[in-house]
N, C-alpha and C. Protein backbone atom coordinates (compact mmCIF):
# COMPACT_ATOMS: atom_id res chain seq x y z
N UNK A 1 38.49 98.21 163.51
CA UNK A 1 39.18 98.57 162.28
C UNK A 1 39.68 100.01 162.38
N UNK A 2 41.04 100.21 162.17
CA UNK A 2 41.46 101.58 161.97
C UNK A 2 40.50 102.47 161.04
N UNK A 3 40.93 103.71 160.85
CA UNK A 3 40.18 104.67 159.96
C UNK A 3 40.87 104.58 158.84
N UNK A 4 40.16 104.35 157.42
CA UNK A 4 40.50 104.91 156.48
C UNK A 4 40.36 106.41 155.47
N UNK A 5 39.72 106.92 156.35
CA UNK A 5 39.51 107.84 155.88
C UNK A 5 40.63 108.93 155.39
N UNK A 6 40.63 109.10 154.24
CA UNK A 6 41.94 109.96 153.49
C UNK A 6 42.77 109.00 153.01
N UNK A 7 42.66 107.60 153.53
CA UNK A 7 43.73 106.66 152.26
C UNK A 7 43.68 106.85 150.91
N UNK A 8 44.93 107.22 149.96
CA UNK A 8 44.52 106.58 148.93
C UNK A 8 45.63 105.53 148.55
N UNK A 9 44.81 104.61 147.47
CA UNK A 9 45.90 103.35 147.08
C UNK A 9 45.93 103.68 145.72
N UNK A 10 47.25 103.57 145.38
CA UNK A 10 47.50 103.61 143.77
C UNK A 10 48.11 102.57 143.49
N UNK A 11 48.16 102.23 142.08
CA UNK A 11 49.31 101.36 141.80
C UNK A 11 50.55 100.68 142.32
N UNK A 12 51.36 100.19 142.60
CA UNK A 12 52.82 100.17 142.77
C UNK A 12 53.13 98.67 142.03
N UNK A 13 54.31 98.47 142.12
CA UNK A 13 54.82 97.18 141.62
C UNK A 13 55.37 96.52 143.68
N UNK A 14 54.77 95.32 143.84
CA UNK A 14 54.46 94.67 144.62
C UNK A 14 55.15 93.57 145.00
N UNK A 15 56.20 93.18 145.52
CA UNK A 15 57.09 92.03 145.92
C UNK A 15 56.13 91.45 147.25
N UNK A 16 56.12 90.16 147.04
CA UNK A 16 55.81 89.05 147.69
C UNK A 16 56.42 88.10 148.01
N UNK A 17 56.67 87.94 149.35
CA UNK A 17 58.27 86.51 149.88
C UNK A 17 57.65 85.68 150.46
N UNK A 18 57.37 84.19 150.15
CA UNK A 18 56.54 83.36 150.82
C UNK A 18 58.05 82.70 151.44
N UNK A 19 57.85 82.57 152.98
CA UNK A 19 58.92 81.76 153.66
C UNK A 19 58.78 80.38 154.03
N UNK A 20 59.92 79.33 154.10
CA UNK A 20 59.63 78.03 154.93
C UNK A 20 58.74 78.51 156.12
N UNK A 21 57.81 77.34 156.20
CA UNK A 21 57.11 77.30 157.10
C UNK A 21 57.40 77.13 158.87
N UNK A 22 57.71 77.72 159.64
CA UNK A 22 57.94 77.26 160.98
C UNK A 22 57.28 76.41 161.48
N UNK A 23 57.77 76.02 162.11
CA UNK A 23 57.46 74.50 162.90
C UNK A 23 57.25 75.21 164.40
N UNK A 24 55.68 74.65 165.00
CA UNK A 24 55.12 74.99 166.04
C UNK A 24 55.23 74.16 166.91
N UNK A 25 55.16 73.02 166.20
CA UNK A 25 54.83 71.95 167.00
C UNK A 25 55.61 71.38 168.31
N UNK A 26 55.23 71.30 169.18
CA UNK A 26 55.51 71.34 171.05
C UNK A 26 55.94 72.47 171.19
N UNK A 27 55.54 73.52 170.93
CA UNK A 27 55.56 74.32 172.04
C UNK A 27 54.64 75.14 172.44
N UNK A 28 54.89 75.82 173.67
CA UNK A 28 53.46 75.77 174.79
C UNK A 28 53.60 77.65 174.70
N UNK A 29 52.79 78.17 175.44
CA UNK A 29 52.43 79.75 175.48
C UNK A 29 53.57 80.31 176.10
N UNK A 30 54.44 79.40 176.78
CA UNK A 30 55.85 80.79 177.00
C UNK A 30 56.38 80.33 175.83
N UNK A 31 56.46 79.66 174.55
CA UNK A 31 57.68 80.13 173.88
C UNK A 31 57.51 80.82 172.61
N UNK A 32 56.09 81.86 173.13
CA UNK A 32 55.26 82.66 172.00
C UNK A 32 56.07 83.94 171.94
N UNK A 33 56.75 84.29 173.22
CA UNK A 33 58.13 85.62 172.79
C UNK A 33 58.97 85.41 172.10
N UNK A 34 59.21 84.14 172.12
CA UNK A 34 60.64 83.22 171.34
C UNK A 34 60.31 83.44 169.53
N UNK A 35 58.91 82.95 169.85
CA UNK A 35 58.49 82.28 168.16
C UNK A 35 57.95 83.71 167.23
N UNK A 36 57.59 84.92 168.20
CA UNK A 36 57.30 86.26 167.72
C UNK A 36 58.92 86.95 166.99
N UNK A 37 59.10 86.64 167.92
CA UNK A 37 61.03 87.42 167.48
C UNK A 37 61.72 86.47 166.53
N UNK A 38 61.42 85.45 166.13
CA UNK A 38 62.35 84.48 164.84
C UNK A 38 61.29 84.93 163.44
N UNK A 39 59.63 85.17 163.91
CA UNK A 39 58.99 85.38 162.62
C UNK A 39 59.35 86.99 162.33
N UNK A 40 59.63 87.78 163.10
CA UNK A 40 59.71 89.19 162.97
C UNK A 40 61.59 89.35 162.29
N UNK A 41 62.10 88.34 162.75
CA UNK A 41 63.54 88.27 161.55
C UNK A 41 63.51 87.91 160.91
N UNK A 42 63.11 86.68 160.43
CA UNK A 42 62.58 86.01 159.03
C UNK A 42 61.91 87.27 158.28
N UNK A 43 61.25 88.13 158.40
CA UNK A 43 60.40 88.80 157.83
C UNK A 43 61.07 90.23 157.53
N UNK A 44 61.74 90.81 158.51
CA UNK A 44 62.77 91.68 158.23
C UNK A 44 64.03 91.31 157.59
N UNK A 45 64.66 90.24 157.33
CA UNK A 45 65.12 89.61 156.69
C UNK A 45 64.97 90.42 154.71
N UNK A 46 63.67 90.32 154.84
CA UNK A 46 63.49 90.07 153.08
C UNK A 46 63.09 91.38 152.86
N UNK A 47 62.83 92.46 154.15
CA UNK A 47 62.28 93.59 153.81
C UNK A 47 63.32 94.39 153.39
N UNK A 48 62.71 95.07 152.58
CA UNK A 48 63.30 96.03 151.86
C UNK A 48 62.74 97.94 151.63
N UNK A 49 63.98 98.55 152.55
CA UNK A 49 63.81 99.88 152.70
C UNK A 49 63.07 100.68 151.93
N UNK A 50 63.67 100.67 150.47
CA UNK A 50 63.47 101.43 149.61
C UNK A 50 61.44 101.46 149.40
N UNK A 51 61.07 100.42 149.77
CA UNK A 51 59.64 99.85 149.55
C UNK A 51 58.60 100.80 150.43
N UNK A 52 58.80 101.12 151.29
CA UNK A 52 58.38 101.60 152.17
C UNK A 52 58.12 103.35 151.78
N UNK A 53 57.04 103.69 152.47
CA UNK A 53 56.94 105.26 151.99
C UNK A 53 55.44 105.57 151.18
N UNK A 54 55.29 107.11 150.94
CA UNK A 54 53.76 106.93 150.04
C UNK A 54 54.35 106.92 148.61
N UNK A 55 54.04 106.47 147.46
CA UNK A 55 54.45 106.58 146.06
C UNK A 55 54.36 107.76 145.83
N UNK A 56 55.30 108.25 144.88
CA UNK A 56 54.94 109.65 144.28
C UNK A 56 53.21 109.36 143.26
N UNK A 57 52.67 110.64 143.17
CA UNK A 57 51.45 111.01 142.61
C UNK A 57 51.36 110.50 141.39
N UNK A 58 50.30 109.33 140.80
CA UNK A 58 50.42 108.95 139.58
C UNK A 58 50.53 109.61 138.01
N UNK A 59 50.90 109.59 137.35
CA UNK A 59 51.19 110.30 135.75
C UNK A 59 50.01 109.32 135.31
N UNK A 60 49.77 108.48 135.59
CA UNK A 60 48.43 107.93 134.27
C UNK A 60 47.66 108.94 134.25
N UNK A 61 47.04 109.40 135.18
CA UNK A 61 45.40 110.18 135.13
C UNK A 61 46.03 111.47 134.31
């Protein structure tokens, strides 16, 4: 496990993209470079820039 030490988590508002499911079925351990690079576009696909980053410092407290 990485270190957490010094994380902190605050709040944010949280987007969640559930995708069609890929289909595995027949294929064998070489076409795991193939099937890494279609889930890593599918997934960059929905990502979104702005999301990324630490939040500014909360105003509740």
């Amino acid at each position: 496990m990485p270190s957490v030490a010094g994380l902190r988590v605050r709040h944010a508002r949280l987007r969640v993209v559930f995708h069609e499911p890929i289909s595995t079925k027949g294929l064998t351990q070489e076409d795991i470079p193939a099937l890494k690079a279609k889930v890593t576009a599918q997934i960059a696909d929905d990502f979104v820039p702005e999301g990324r980053g630490i939040p500014e410092p909360s105003k509740f407290w």
